[in-house]
PDB file of N, CA and C in Angstrom:
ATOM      1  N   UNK A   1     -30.881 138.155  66.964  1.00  0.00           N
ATOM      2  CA  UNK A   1     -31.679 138.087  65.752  1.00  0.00           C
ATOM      3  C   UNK A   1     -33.168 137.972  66.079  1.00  0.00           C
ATOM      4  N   UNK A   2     -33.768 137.641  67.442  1.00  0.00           N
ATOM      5  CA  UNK A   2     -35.011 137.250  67.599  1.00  0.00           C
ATOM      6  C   UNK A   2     -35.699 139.132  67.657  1.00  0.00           C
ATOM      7  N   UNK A   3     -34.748 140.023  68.222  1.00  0.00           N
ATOM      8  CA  UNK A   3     -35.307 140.958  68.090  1.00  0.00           C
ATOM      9  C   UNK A   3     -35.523 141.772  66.390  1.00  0.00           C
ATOM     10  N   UNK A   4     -35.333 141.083  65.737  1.00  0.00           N
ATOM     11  CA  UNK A   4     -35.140 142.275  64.184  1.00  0.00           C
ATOM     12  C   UNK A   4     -36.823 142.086  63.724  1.00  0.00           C
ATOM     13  N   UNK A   5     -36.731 143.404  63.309  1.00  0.00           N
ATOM     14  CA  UNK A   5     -38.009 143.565  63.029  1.00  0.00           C
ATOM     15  C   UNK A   5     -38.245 143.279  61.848  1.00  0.00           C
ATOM     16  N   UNK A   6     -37.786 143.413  60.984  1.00  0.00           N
ATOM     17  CA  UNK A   6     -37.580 143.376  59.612  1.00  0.00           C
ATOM     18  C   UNK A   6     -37.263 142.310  59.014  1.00  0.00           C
ATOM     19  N   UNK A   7     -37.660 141.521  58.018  1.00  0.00           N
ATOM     20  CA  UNK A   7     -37.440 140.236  57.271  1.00  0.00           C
ATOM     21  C   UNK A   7     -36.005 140.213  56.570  1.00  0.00           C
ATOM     22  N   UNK A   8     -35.311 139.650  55.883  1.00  0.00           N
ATOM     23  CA  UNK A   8     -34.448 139.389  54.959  1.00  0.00           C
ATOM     24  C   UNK A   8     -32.886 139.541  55.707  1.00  0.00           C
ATOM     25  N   UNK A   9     -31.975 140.187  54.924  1.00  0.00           N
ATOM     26  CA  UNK A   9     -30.816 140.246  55.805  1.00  0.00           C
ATOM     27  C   UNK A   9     -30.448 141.263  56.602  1.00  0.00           C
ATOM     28  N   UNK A  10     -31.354 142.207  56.423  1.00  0.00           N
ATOM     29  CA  UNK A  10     -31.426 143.769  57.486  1.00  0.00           C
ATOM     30  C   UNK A  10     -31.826 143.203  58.823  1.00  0.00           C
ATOM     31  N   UNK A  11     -31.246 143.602  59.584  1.00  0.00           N
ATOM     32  CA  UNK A  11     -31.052 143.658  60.955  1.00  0.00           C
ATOM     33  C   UNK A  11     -31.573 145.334  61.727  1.00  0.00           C
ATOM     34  N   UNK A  12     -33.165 145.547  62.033  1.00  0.00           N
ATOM     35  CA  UNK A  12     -33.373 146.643  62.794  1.00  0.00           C
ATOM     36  C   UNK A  12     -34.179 146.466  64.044  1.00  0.00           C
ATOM     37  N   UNK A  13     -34.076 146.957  64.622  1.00  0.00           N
ATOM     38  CA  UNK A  13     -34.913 147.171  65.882  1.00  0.00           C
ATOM     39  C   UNK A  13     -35.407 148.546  66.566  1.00  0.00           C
ATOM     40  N   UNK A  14     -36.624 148.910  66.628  1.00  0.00           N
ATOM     41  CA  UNK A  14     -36.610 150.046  67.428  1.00  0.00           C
ATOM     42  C   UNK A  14     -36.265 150.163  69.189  1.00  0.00           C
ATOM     43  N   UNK A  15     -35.730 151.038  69.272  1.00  0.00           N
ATOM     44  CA  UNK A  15     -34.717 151.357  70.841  1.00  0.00           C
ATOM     45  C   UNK A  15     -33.447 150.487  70.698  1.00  0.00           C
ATOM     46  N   UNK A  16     -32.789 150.148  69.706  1.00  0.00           N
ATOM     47  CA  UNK A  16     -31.470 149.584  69.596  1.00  0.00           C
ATOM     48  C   UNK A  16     -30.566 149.876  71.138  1.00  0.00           C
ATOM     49  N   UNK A  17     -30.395 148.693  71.759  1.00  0.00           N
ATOM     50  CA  UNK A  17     -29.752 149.099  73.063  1.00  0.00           C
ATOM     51  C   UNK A  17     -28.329 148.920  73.166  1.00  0.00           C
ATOM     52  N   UNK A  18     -27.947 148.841  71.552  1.00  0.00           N
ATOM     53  CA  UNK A  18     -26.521 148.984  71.399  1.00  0.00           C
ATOM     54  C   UNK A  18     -25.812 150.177  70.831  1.00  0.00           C
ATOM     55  N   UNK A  19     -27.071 151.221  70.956  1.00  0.00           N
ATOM     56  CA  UNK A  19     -26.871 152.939  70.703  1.00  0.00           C
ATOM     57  C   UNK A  19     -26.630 153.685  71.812  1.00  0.00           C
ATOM     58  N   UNK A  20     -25.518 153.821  72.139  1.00  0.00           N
ATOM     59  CA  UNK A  20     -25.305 154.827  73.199  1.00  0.00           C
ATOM     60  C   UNK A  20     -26.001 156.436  73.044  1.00  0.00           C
ATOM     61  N   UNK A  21     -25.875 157.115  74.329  1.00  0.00           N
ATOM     62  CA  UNK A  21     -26.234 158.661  73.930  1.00  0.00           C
ATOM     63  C   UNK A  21     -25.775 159.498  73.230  1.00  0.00           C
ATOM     64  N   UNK A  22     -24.313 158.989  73.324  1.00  0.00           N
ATOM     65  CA  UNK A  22     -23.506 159.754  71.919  1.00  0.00           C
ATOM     66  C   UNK A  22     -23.731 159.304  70.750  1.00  0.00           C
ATOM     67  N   UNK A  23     -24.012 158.263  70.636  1.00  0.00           N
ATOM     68  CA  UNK A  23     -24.180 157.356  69.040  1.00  0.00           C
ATOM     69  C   UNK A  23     -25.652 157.833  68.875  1.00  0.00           C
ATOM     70  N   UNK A  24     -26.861 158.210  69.975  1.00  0.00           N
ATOM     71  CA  UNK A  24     -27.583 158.404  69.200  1.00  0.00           C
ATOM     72  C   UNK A  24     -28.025 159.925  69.099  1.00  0.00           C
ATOM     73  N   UNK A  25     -26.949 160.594  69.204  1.00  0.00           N
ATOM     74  CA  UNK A  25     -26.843 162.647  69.147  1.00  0.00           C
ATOM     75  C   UNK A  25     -25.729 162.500  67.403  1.00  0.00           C
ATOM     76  N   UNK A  26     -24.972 161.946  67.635  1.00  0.00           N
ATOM     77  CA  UNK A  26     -24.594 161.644  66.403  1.00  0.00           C
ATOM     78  C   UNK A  26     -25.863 160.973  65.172  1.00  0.00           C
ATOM     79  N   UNK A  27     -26.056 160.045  65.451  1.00  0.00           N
ATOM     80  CA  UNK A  27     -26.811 159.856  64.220  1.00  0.00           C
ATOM     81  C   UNK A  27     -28.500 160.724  64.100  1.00  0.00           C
ATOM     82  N   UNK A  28     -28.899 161.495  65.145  1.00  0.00           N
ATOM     83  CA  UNK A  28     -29.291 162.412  64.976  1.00  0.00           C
ATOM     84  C   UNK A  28     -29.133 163.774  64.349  1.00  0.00           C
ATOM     85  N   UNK A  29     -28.071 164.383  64.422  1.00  0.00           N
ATOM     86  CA  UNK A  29     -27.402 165.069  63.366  1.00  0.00           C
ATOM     87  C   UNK A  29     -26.336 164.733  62.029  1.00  0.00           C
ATOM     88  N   UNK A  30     -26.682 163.856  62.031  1.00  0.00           N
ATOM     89  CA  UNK A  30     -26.166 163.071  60.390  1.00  0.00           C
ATOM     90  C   UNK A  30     -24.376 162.893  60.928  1.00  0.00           C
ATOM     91  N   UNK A  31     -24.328 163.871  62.188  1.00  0.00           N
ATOM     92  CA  UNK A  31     -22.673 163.137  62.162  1.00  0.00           C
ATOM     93  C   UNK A  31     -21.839 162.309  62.247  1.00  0.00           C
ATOM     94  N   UNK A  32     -22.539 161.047  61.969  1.00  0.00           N
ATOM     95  CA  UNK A  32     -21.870 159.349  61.756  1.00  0.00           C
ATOM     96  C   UNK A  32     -21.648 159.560  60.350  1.00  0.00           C
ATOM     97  N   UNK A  33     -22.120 160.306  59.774  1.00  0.00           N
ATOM     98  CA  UNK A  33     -21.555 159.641  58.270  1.00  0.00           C
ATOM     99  C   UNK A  33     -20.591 160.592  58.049  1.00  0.00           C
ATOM    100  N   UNK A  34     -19.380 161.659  58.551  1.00  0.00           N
ATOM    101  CA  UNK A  34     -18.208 161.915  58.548  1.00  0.00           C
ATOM    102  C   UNK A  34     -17.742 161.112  57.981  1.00  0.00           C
ATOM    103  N   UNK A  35     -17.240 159.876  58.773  1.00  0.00           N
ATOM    104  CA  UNK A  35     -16.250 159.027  57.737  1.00  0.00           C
ATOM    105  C   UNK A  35     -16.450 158.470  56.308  1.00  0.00           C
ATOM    106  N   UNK A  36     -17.975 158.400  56.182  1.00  0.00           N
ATOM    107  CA  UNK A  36     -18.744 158.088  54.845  1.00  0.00           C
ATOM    108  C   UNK A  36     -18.040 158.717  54.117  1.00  0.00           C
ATOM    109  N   UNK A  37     -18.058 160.415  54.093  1.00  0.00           N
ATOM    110  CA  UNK A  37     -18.142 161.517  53.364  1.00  0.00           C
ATOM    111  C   UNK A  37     -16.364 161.707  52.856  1.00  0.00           C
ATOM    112  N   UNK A  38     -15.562 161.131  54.027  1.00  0.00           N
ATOM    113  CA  UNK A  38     -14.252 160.935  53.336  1.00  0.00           C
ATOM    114  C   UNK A  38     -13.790 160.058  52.801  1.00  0.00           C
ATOM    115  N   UNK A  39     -14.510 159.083  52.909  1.00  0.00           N
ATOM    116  CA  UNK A  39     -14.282 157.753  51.918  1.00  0.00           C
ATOM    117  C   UNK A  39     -14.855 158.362  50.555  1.00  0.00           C
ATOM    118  N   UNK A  40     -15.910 159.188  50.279  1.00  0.00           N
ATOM    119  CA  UNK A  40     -16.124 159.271  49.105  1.00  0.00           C
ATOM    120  C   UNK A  40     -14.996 160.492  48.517  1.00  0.00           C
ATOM    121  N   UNK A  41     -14.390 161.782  49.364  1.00  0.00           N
ATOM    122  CA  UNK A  41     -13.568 162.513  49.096  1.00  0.00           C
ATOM    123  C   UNK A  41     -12.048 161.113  48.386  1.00  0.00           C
ATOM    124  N   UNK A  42     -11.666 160.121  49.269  1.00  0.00           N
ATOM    125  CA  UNK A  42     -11.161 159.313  48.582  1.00  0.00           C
ATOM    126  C   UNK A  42     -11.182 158.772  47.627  1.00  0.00           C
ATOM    127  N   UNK A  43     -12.233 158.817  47.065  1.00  0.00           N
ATOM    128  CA  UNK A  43     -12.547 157.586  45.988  1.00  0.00           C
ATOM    129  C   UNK A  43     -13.344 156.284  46.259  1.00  0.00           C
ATOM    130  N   UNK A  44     -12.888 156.204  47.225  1.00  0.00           N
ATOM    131  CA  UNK A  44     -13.689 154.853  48.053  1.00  0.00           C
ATOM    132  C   UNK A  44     -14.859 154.235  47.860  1.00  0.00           C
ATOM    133  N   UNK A  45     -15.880 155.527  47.586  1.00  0.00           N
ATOM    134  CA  UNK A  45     -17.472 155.821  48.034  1.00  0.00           C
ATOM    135  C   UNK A  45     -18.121 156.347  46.747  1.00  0.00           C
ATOM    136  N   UNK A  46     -19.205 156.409  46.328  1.00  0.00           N
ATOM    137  CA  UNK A  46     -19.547 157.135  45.427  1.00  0.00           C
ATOM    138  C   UNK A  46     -20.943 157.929  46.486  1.00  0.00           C
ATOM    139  N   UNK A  47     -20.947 159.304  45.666  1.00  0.00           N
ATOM    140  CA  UNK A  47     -22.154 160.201  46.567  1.00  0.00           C
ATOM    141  C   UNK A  47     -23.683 159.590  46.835  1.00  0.00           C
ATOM    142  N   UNK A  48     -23.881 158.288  45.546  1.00  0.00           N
ATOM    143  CA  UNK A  48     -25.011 158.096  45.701  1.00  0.00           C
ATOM    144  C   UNK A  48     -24.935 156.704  45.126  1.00  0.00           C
ATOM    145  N   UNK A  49     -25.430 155.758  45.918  1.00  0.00           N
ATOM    146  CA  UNK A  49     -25.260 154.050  45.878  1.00  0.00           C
ATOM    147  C   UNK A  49     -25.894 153.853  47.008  1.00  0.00           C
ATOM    148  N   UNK A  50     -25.995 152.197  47.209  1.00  0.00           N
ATOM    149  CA  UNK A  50     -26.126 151.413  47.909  1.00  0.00           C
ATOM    150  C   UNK A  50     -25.533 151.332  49.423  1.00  0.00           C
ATOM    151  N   UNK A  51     -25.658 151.524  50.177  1.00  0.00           N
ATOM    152  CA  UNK A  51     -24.836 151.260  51.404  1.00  0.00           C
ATOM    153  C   UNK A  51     -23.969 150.356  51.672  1.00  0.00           C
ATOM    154  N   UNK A  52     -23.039 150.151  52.127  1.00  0.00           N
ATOM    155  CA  UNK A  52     -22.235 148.935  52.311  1.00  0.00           C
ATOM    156  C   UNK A  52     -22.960 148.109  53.198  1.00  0.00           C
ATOM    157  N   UNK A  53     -22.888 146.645  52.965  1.00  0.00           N
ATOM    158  CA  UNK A  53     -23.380 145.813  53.778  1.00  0.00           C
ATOM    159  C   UNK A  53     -22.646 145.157  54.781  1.00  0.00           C
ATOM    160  N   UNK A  54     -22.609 144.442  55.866  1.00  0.00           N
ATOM    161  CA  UNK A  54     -21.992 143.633  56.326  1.00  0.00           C
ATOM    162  C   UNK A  54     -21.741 142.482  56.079  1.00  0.00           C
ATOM    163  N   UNK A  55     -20.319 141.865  55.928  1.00  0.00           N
ATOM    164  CA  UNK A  55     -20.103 140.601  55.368  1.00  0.00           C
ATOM    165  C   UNK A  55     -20.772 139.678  55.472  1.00  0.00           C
ATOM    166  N   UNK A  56     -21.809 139.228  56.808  1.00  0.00           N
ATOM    167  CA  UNK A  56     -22.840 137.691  57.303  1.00  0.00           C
ATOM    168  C   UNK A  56     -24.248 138.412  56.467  1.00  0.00           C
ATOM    169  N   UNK A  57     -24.412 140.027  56.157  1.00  0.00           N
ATOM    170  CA  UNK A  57     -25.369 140.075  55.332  1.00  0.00           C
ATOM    171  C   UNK A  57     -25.552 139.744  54.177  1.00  0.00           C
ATOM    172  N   UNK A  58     -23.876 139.916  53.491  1.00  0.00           N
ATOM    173  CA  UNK A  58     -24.217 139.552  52.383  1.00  0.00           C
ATOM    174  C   UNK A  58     -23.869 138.040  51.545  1.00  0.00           C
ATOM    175  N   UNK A  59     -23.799 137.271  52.784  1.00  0.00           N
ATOM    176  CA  UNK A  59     -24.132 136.053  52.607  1.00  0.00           C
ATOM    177  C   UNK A  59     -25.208 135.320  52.548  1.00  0.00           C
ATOM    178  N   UNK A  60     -26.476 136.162  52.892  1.00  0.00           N
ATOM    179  CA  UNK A  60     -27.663 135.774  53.023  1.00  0.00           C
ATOM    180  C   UNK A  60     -28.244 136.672  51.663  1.00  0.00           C
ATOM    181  N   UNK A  61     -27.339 136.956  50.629  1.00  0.00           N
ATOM    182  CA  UNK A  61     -28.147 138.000  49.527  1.00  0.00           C
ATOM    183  C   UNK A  61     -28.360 136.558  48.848  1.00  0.00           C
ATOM    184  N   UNK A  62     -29.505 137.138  47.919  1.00  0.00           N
ATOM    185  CA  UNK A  62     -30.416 135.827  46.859  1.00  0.00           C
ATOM    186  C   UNK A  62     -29.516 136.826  45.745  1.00  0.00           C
ATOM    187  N   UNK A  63     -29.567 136.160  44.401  1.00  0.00           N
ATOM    188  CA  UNK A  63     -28.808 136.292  43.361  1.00  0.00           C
ATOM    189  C   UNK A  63     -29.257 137.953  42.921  1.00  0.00           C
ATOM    190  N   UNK A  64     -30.292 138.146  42.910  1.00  0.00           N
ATOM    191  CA  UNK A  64     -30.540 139.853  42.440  1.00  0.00           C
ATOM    192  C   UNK A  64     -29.888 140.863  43.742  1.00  0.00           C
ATOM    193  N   UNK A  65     -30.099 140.231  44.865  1.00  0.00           N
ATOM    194  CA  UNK A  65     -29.645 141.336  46.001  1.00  0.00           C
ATOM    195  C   UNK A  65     -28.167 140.923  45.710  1.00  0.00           C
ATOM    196  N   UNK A  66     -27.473 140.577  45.133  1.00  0.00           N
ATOM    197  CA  UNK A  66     -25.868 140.874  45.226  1.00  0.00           C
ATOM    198  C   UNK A  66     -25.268 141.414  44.018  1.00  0.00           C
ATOM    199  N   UNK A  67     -26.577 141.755  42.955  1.00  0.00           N
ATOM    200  CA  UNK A  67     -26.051 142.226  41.582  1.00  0.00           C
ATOM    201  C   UNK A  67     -25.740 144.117  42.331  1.00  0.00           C
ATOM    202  N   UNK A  68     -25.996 144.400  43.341  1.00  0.00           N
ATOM    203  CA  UNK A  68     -25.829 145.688  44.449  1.00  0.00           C
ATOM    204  C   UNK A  68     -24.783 145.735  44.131  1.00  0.00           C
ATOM    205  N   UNK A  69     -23.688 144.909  44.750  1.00  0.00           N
ATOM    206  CA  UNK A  69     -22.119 144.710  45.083  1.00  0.00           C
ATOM    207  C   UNK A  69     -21.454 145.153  43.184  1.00  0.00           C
ATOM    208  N   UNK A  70     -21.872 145.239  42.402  1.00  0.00           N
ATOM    209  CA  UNK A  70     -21.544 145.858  40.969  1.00  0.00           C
ATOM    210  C   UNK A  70     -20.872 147.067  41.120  1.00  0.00           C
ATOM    211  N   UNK A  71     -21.599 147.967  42.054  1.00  0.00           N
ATOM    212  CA  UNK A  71     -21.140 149.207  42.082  1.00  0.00           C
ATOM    213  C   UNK A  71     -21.363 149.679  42.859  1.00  0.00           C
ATOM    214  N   UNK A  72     -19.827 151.194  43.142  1.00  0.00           N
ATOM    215  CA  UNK A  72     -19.254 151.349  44.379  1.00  0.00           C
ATOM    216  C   UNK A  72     -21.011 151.955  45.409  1.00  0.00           C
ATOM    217  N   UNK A  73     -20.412 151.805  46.690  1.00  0.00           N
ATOM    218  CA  UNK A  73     -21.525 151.811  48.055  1.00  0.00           C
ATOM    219  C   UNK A  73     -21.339 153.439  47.595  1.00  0.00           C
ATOM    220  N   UNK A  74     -22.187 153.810  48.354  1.00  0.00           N
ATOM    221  CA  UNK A  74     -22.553 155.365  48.539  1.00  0.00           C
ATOM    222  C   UNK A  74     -23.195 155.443  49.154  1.00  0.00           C
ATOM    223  N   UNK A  75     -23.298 157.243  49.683  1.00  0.00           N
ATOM    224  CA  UNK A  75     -23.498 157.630  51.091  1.00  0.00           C
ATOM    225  C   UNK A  75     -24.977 157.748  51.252  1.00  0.00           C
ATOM    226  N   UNK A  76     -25.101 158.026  50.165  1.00  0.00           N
ATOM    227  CA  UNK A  76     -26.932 158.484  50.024  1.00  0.00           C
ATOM    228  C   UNK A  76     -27.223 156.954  49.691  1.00  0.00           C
ATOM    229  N   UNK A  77     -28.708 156.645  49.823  1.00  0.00           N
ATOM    230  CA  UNK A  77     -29.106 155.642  48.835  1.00  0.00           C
ATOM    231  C   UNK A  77     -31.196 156.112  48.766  1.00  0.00           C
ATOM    232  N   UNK A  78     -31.346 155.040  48.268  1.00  0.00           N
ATOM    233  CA  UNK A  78     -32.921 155.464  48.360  1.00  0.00           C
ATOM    234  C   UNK A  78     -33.555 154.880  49.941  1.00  0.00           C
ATOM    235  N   UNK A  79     -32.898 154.470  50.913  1.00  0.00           N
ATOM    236  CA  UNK A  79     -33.302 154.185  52.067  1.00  0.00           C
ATOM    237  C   UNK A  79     -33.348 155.986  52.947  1.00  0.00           C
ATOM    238  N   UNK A  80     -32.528 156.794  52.469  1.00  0.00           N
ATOM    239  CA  UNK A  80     -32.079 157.960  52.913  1.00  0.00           C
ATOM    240  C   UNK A  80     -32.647 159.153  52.437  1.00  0.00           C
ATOM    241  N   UNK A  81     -32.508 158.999  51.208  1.00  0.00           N
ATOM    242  CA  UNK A  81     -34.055 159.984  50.694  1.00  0.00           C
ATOM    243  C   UNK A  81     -35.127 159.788  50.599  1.00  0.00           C
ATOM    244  N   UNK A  82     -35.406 158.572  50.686  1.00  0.00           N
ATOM    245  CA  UNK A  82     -36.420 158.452  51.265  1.00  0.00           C
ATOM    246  C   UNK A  82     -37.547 158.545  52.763  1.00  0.00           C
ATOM    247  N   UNK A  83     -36.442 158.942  53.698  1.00  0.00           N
ATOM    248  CA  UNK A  83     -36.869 159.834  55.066  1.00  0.00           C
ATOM    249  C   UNK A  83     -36.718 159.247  55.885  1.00  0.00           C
ATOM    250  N   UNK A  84     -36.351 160.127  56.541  1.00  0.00           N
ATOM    251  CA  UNK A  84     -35.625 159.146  58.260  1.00  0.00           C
ATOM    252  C   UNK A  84     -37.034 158.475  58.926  1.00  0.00           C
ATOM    253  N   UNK A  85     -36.755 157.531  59.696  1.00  0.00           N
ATOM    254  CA  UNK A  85     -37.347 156.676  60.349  1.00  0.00           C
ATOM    255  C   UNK A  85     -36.855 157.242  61.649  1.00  0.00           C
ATOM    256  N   UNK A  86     -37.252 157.551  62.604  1.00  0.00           N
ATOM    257  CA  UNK A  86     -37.251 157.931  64.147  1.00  0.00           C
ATOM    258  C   UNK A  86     -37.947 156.837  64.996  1.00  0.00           C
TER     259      UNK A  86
END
């Protein structure tokens, strides 16, 4: 946690050294979110929401950041159209 760059319950770092070379050729060509894309072919997912969080994140949500959890995660969100970060 001493490395996150970012305040609140997001967890980022630039050079993540828990990205392998494949993990990061995959999320270079969007092909990590495969499984996204069949969770939403399921039902699971909706095309455009919130991301799913991780459970210790969303223990640290304040009362407006968990009114999120209302409705289903999706693959897109405004972190994503809003433009990749490199």
């Amino acid at each position: 946690m001493d490395l996150n760059q970012t305040g609140g319950p997001i967890f980022k770092i630039q050079q993540d050294p828990r990205i392998t070379k494949v993990g990061a050729f995959l999320r270079v060509h969007s092909l990590d979110e495969i499984p996204e894309f069949i969770n939403v072919l399921k039902g699971d997912m909706s095309m455009v929401g919130p991301r799913p969080a991780l459970p210790e994140e969303v223990q640290e949500y304040t009362d407006a950041e968990l009114a999120r959890l209302q409705v289903f995660p999706g693959l897109t969100g405004l972190w994503q159209v809003s433009g990749r970060r490199t």
